[in-house]
C-alpha atoms as a PDB file:
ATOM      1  CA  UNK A   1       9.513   1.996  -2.542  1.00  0.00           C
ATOM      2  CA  UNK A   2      10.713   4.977  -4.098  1.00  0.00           C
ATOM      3  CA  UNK A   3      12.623   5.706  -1.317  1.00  0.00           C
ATOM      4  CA  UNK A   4      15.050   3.322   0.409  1.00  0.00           C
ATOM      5  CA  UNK A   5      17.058   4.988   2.956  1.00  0.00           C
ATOM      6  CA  UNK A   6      16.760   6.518   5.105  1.00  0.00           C
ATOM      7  CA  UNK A   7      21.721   9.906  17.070  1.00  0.00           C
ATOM      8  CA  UNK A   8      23.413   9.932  19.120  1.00  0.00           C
ATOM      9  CA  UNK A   9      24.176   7.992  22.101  1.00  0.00           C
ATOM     10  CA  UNK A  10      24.107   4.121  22.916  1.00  0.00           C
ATOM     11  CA  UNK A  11      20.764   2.169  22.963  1.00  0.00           C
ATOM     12  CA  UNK A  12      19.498  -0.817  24.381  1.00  0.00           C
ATOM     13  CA  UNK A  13      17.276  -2.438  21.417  1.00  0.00           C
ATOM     14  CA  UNK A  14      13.692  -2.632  22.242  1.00  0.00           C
ATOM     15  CA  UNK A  15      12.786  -6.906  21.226  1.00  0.00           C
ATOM     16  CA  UNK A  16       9.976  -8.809  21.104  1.00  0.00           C
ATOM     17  CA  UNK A  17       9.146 -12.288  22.195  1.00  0.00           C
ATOM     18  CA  UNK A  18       8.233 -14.036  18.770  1.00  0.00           C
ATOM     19  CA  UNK A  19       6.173 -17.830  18.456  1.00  0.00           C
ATOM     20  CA  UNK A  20       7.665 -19.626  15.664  1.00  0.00           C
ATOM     21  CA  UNK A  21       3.597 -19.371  14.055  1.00  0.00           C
ATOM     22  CA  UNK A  22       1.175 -16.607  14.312  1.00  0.00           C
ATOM     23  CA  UNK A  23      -2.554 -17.338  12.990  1.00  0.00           C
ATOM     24  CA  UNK A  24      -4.517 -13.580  12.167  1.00  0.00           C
ATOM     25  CA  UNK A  25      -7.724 -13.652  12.819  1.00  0.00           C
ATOM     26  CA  UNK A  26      -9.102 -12.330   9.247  1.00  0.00           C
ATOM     27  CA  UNK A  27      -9.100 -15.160   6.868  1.00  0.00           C
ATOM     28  CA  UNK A  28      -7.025 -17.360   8.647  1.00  0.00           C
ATOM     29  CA  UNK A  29      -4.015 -15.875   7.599  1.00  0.00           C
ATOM     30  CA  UNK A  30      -0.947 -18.162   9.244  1.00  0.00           C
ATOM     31  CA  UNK A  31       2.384 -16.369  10.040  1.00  0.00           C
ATOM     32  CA  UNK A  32       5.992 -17.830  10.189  1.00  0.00           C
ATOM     33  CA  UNK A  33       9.220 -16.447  11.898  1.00  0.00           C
ATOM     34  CA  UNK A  34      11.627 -15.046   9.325  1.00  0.00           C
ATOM     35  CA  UNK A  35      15.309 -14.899  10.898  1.00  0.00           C
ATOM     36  CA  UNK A  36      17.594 -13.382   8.387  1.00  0.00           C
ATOM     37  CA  UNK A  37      21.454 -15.292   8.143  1.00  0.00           C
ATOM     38  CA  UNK A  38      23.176 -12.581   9.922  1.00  0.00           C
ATOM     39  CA  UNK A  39      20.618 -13.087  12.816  1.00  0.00           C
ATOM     40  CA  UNK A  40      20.076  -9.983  13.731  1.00  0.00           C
ATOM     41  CA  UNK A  41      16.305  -9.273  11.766  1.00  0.00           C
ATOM     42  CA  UNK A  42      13.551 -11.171  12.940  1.00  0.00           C
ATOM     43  CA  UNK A  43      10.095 -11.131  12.111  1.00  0.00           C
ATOM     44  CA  UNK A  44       6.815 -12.688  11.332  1.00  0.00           C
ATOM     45  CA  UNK A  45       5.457 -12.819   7.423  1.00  0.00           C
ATOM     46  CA  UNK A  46       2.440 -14.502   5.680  1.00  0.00           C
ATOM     47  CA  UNK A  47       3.822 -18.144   5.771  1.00  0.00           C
ATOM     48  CA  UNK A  48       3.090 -18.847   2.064  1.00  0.00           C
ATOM     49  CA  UNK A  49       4.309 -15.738   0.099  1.00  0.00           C
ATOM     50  CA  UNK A  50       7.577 -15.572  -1.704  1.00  0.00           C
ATOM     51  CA  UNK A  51      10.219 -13.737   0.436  1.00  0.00           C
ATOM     52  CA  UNK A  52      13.661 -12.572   0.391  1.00  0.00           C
ATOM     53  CA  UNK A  53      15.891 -10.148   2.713  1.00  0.00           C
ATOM     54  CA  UNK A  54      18.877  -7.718   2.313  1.00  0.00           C
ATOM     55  CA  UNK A  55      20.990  -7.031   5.166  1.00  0.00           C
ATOM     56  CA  UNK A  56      23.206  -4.076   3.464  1.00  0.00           C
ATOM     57  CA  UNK A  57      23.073  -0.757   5.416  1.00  0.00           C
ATOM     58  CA  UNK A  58      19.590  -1.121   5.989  1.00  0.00           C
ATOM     59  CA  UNK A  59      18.084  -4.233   6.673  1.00  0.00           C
ATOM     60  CA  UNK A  60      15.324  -4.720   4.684  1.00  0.00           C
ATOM     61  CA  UNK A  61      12.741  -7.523   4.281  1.00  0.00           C
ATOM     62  CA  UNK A  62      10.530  -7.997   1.612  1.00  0.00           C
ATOM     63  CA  UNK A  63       7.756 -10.493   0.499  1.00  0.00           C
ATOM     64  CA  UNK A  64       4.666 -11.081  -1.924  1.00  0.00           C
ATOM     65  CA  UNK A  65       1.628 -13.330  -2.467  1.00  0.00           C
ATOM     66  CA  UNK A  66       3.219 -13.559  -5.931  1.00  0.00           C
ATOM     67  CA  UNK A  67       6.560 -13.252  -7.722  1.00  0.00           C
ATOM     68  CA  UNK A  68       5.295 -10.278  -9.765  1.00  0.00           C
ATOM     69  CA  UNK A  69       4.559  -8.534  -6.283  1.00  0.00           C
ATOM     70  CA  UNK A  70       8.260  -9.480  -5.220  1.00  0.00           C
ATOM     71  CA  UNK A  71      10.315  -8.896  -8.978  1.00  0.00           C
ATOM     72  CA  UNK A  72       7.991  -4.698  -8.118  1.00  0.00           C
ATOM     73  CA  UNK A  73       9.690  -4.006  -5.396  1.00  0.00           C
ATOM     74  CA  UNK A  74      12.884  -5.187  -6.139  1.00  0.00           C
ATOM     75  CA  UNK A  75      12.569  -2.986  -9.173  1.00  0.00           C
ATOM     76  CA  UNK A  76      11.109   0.313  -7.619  1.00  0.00           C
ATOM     77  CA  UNK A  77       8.175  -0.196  -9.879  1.00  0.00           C
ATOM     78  CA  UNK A  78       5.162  -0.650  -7.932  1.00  0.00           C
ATOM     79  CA  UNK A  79       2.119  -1.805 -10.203  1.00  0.00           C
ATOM     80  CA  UNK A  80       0.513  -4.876  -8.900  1.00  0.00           C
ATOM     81  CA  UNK A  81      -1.376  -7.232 -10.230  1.00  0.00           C
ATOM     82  CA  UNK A  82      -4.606  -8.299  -9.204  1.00  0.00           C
ATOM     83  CA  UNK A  83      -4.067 -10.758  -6.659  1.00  0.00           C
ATOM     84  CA  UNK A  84      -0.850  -9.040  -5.744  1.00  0.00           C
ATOM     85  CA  UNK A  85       0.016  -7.982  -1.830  1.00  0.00           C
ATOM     86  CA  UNK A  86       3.220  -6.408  -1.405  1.00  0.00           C
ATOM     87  CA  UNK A  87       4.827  -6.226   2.253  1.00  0.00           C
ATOM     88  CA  UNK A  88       7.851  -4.296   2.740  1.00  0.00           C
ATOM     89  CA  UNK A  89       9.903  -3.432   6.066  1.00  0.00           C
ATOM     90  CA  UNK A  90      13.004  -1.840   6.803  1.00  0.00           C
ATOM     91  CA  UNK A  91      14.972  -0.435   9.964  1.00  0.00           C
ATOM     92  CA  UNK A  92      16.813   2.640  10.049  1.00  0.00           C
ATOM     93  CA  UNK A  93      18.243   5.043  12.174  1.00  0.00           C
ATOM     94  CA  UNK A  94      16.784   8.135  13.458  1.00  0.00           C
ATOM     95  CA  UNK A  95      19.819  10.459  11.486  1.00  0.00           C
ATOM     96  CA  UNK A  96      17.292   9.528   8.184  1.00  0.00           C
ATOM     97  CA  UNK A  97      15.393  12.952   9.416  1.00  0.00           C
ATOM     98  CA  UNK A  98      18.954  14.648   8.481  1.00  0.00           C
ATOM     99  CA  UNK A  99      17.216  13.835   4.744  1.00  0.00           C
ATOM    100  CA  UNK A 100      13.997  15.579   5.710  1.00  0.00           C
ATOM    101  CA  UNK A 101      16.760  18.834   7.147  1.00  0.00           C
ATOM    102  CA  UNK A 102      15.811  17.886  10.558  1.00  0.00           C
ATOM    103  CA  UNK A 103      17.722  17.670  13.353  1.00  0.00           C
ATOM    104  CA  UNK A 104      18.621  13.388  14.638  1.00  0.00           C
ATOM    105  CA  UNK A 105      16.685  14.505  17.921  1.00  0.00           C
ATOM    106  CA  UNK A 106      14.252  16.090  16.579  1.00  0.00           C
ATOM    107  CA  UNK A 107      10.802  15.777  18.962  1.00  0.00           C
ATOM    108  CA  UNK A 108       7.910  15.466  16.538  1.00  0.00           C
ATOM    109  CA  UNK A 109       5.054  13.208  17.538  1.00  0.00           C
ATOM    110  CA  UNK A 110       4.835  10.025  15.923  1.00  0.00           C
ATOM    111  CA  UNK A 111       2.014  10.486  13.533  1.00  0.00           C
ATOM    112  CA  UNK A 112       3.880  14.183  12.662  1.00  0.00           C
ATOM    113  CA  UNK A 113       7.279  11.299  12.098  1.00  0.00           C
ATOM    114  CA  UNK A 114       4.975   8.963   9.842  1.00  0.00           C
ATOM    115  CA  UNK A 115       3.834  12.157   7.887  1.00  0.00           C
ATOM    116  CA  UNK A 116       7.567  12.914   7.039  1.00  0.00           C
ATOM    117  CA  UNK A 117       9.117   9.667   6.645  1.00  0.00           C
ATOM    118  CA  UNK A 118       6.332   8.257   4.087  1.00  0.00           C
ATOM    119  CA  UNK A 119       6.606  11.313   1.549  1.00  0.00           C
ATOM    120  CA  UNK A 120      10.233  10.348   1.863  1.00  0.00           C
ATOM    121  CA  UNK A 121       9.881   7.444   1.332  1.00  0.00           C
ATOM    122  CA  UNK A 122       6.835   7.171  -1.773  1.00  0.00           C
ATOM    123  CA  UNK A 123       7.061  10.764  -3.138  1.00  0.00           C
ATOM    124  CA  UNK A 124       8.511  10.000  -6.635  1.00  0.00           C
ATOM    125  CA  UNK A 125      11.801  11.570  -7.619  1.00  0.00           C
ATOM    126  CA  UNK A 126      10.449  13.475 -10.036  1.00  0.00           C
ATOM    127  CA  UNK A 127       8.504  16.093  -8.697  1.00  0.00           C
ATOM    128  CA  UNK A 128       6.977  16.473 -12.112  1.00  0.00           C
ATOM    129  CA  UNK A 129       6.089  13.038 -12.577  1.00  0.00           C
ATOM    130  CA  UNK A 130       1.948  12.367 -12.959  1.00  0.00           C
ATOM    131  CA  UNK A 131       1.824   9.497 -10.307  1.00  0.00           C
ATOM    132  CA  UNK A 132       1.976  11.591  -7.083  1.00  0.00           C
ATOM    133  CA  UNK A 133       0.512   9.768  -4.302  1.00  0.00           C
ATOM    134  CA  UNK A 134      -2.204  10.589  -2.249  1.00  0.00           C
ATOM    135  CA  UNK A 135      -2.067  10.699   1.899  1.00  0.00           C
ATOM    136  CA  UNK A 136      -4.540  10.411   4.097  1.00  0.00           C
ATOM    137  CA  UNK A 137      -4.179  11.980   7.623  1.00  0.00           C
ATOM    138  CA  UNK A 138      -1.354  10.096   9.753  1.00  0.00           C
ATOM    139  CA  UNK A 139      -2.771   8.350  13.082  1.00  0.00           C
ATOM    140  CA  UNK A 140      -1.351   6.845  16.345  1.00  0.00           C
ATOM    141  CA  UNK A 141      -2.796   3.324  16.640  1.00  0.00           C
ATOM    142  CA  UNK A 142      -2.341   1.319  19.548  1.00  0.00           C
ATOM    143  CA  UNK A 143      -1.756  -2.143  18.412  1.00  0.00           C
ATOM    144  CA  UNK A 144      -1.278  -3.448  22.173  1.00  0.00           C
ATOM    145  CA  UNK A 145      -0.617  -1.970  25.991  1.00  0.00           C
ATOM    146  CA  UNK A 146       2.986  -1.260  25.041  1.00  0.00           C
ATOM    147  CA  UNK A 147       2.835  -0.862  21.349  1.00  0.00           C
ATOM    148  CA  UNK A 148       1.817   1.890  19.036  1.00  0.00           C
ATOM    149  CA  UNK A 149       2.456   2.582  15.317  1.00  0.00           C
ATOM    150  CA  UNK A 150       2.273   5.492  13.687  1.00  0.00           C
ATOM    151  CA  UNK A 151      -0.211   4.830  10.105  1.00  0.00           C
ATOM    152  CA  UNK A 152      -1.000   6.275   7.179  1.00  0.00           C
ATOM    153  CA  UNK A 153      -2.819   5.374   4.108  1.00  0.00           C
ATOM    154  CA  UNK A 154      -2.172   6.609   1.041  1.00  0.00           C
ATOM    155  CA  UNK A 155      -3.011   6.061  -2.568  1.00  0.00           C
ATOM    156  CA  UNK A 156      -1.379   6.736  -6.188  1.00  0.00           C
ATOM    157  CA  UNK A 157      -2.393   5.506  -9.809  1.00  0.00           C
ATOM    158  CA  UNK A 158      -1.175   1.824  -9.506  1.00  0.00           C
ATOM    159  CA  UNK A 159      -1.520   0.812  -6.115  1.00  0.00           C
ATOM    160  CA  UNK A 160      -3.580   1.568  -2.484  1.00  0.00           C
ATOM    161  CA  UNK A 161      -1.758   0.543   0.504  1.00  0.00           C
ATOM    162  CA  UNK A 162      -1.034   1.512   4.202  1.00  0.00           C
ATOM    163  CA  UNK A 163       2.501   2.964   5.465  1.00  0.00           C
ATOM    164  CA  UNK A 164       3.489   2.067   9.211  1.00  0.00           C
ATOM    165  CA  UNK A 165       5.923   3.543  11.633  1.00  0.00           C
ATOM    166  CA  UNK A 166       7.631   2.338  15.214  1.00  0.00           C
ATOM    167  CA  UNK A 167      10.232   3.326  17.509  1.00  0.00           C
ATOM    168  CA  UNK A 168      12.085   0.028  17.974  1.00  0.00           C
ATOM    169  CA  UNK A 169      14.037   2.763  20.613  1.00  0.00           C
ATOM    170  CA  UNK A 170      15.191   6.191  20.936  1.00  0.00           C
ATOM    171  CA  UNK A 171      17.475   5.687  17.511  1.00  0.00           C
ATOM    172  CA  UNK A 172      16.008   2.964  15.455  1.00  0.00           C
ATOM    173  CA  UNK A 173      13.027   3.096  12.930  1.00  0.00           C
ATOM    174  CA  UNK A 174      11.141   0.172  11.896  1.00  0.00           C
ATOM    175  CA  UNK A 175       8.907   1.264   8.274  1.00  0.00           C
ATOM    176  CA  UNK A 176       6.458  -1.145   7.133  1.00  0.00           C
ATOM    177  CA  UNK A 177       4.390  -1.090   3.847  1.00  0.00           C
ATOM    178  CA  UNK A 178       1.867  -3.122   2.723  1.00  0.00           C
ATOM    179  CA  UNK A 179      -0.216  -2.092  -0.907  1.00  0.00           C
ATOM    180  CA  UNK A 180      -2.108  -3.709  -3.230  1.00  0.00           C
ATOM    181  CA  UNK A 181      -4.335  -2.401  -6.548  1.00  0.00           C
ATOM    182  CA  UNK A 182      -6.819  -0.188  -5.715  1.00  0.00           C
ATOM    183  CA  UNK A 183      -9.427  -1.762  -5.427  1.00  0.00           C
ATOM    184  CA  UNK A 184      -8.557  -4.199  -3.674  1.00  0.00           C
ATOM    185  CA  UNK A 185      -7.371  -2.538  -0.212  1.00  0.00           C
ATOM    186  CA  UNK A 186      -9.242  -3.994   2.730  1.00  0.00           C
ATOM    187  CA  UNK A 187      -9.032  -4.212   6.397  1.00  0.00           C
ATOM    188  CA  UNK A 188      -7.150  -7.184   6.040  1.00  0.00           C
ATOM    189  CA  UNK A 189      -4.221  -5.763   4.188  1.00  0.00           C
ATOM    190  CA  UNK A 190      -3.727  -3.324   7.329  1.00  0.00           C
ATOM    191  CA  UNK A 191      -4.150  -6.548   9.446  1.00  0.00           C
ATOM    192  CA  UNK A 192      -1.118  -7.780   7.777  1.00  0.00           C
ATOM    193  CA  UNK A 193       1.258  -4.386   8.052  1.00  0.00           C
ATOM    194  CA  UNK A 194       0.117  -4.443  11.644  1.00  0.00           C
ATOM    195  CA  UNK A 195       1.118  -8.234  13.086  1.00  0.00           C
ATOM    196  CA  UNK A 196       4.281  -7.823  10.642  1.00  0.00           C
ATOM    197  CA  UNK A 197       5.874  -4.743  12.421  1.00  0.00           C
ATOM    198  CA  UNK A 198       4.496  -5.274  15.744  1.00  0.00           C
ATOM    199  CA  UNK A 199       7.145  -8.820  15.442  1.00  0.00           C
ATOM    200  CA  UNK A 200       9.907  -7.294  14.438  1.00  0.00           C
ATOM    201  CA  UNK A 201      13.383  -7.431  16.497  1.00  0.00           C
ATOM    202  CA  UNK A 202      16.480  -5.990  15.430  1.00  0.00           C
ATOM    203  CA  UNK A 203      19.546  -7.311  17.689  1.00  0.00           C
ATOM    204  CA  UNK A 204      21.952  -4.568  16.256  1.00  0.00           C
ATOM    205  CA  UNK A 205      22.120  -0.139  17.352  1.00  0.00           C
ATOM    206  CA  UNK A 206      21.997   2.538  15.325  1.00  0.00           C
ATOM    207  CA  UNK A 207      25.618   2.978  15.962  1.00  0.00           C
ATOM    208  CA  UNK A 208      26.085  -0.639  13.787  1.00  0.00           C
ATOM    209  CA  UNK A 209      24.220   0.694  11.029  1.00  0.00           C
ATOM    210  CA  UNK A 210      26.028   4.109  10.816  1.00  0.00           C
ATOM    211  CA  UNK A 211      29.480   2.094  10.807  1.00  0.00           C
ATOM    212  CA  UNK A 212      28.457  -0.192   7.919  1.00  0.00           C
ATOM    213  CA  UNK A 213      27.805   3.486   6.181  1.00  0.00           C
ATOM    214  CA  UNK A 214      31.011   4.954   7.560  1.00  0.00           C
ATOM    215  CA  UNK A 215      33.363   2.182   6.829  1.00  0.00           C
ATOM    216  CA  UNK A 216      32.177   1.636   3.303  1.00  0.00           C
ATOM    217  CA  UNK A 217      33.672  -0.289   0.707  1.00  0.00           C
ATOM    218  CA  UNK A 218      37.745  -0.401   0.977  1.00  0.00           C
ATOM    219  CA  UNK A 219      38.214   0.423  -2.318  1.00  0.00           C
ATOM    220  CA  UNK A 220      40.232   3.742  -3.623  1.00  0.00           C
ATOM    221  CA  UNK A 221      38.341   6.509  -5.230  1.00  0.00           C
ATOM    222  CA  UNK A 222      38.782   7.279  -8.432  1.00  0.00           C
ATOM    223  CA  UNK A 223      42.078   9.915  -9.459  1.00  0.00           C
ATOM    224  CA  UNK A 224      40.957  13.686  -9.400  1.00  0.00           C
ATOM    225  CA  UNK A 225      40.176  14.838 -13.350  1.00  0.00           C
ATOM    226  CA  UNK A 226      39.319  11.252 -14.248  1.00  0.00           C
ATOM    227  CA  UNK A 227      36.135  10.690 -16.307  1.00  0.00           C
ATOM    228  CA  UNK A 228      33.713   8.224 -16.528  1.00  0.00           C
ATOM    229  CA  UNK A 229      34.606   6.547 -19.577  1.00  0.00           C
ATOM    230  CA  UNK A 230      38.195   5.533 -18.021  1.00  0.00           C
ATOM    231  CA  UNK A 231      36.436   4.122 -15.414  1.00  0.00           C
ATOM    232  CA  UNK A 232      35.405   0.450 -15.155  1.00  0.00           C
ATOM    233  CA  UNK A 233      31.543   0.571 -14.308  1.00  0.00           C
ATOM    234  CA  UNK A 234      31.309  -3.150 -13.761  1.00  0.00           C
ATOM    235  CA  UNK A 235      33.845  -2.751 -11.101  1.00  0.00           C
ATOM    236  CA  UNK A 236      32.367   0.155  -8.966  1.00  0.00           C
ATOM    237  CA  UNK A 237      29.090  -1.845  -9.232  1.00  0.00           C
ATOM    238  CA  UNK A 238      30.476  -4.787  -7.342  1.00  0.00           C
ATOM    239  CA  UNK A 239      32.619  -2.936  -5.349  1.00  0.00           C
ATOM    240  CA  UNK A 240      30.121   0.385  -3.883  1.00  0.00           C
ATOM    241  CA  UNK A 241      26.969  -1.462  -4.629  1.00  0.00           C
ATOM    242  CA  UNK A 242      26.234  -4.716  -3.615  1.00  0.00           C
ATOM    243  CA  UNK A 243      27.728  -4.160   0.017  1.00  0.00           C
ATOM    244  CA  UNK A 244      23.872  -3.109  -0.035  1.00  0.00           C
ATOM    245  CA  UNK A 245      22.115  -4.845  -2.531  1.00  0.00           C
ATOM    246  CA  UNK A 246      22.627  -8.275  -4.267  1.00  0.00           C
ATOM    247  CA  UNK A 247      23.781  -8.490  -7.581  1.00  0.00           C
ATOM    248  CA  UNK A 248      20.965 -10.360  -8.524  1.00  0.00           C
ATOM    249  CA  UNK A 249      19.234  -7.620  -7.297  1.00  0.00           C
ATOM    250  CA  UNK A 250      20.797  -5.178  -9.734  1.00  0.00           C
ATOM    251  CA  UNK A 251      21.092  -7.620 -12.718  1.00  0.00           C
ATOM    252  CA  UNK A 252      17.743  -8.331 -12.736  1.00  0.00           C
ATOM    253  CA  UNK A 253      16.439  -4.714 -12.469  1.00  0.00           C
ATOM    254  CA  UNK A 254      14.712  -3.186 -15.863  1.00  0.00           C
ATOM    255  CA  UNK A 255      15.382   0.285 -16.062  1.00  0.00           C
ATOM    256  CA  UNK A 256      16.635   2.871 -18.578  1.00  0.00           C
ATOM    257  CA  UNK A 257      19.398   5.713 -18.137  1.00  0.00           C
ATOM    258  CA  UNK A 258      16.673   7.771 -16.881  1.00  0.00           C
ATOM    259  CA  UNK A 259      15.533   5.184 -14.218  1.00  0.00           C
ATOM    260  CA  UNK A 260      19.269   4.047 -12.863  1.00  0.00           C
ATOM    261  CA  UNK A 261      20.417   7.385 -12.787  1.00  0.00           C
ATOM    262  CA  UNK A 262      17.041   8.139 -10.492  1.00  0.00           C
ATOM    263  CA  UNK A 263      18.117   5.221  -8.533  1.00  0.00           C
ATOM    264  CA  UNK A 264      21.961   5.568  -8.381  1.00  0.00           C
ATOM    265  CA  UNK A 265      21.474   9.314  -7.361  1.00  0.00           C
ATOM    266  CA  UNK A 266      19.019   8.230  -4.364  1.00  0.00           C
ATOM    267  CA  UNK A 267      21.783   5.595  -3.191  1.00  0.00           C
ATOM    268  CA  UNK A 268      24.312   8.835  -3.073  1.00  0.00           C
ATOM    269  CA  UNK A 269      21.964  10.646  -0.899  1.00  0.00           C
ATOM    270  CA  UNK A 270      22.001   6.867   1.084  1.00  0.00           C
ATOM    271  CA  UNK A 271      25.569   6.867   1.728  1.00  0.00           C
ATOM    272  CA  UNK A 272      26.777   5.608  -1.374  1.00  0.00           C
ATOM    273  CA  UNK A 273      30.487   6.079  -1.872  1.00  0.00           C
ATOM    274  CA  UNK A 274      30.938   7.456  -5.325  1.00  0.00           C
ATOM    275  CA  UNK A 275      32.272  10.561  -6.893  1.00  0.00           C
ATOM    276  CA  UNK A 276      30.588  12.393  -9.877  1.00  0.00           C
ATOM    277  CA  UNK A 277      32.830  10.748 -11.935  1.00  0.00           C
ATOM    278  CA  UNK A 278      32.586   7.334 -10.437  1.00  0.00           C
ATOM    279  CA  UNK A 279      28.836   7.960 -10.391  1.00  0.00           C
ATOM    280  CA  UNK A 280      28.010   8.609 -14.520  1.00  0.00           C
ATOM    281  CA  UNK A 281      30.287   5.271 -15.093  1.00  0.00           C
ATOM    282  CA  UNK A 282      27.793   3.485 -12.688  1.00  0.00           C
ATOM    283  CA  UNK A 283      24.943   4.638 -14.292  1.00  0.00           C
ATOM    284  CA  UNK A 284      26.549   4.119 -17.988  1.00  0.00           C
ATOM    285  CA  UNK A 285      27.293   0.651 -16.560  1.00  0.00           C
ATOM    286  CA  UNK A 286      23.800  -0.108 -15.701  1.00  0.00           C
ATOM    287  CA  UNK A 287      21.837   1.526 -18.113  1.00  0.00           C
ATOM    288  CA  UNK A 288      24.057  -0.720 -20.678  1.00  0.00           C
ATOM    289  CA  UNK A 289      23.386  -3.998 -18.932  1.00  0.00           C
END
């Protein structure tokens, strides 16, 4: 995931009824519930694959038919194995179009919203970087009477996978991804995206998310004039970044100054809390590790 981020008014939150096992039809894939501790994500996964969840701003869910597929994501690096399916999902709140300089409301069609959201969230952050993905034309498919997802496949040196969009309501985004190497994207892996977000329930509004950002960490910022090095980067870390991501998370990332600062930058344009000087002793921190 390149990108992890991501209006108004109160919402009633769109759930679905959920069996505690789900069999697909393809290869007799079998599907558990996944509820995460703050019980307010719920879902169905591939029973057997290696899982874990993050409920910082974003909840976020990910999970792999191997460790390697999992330690990828976690690291923003995605270049699978063979073997390796990756499954990623995330809500978020409409204001993520604010990113894209749209407008909360804005009216676009789903397929036009899957369009925008997955360049947002797979374009590299280098715009000169040589692993630009590939898109194919977004699509409206109706998974069910009441349910349809916006999709889009899309391909890029490493990996071949399928990008998924739903309206959970008027304010909440659900964004599924599933890849794998490229050759070994089949009907199946789309199979998988598709019974994954068409089970997920999020008990919580957009307005809970947006306070989580709002509130932040209560922590003071650092003195006007100060600089980096008389800041304590270890500090900031624990204090601005893990109210979104775990510190194993971080710790076991492996990235260079070029990488974190890519990364730390994107978390700014998240709703991290830190100033520019507050931000180079985060990324000195990290890149140091």
């Amino acid at each position: 995931m390149k990108k992890r981020i991501f209006v108004p008014g109160l919402v009633l939150v769109f759930v679905l009824a959920l069996t505690p096992l789900l069999v697909l039809a393809q290869d007799d894939i079998e599907f558990e519930e996944f509820v995460t501790e703050d019980e307010m994500l719920t879902l169905s996964y591939p029973s057997e694959w290696v899982h874990e969840a993050d409920t910082g701003f974003f909840p976020t869910f990910m999970a792999g038919t191997t460790e390697h597929a999992l330690a990828q994501m976690n690291e923003d690096v995605l270049m699978p194995d063979s073997g390796d399916i990756m499954l990623f999902v995330m809500v978020v709140p409409v204001d993520i179009l604010a990113e894209a300089g749209l407008e909360p409301d804005n009216d676009l069609a789903l397929a036009e919203l899957t369009t925008l959201l997955s360049g947002m969230f797979l374009e590299p952050d280098d715009p000169d970087s040589d692993n630009q993905p590939e898109f194919a034309e977004a699509a409206e498919v109706e998974l069910d009477d009441e349910l349809v997802v916006g999709q889009i496949e899309f391909m890029d040196n490493y990996l071949h996978g399928v990008f998924m969009l739903r309206e959970l309501d008027e304010a909440l985004f659900v964004i599924t991804l599933v890849g794998t190497p490229l050759d070994e994207f089949n009907e199946n892996v789309v199979a998988i995206g598709e019974q994954t977000i068409s089970s997920v329930a999020y008990a919580g509004t957009r307005e809970d998310l947006l306070a989580a950002i709002m509130a932040g960490p209560q922590v003071e910022d650092a003195p006007e004039g100060a600089m980096a090095a008389d800041l304590d980067g270890a500090a900031l870390v624990a204090e601005r970044c893990t109210i979104c991501h775990t510190a194993d998370r971080i710790n076991n990332a492996e990235k260079d100054e070029a990488g974190w600062t890519a990364t730390v930058d994107r978390m700014i344009g998240h709703g991290a809390q830190l100033n520019t000087a507050e931000r180079d002793a985060v990324i000195a921190y990290l890149s140091g590790m």
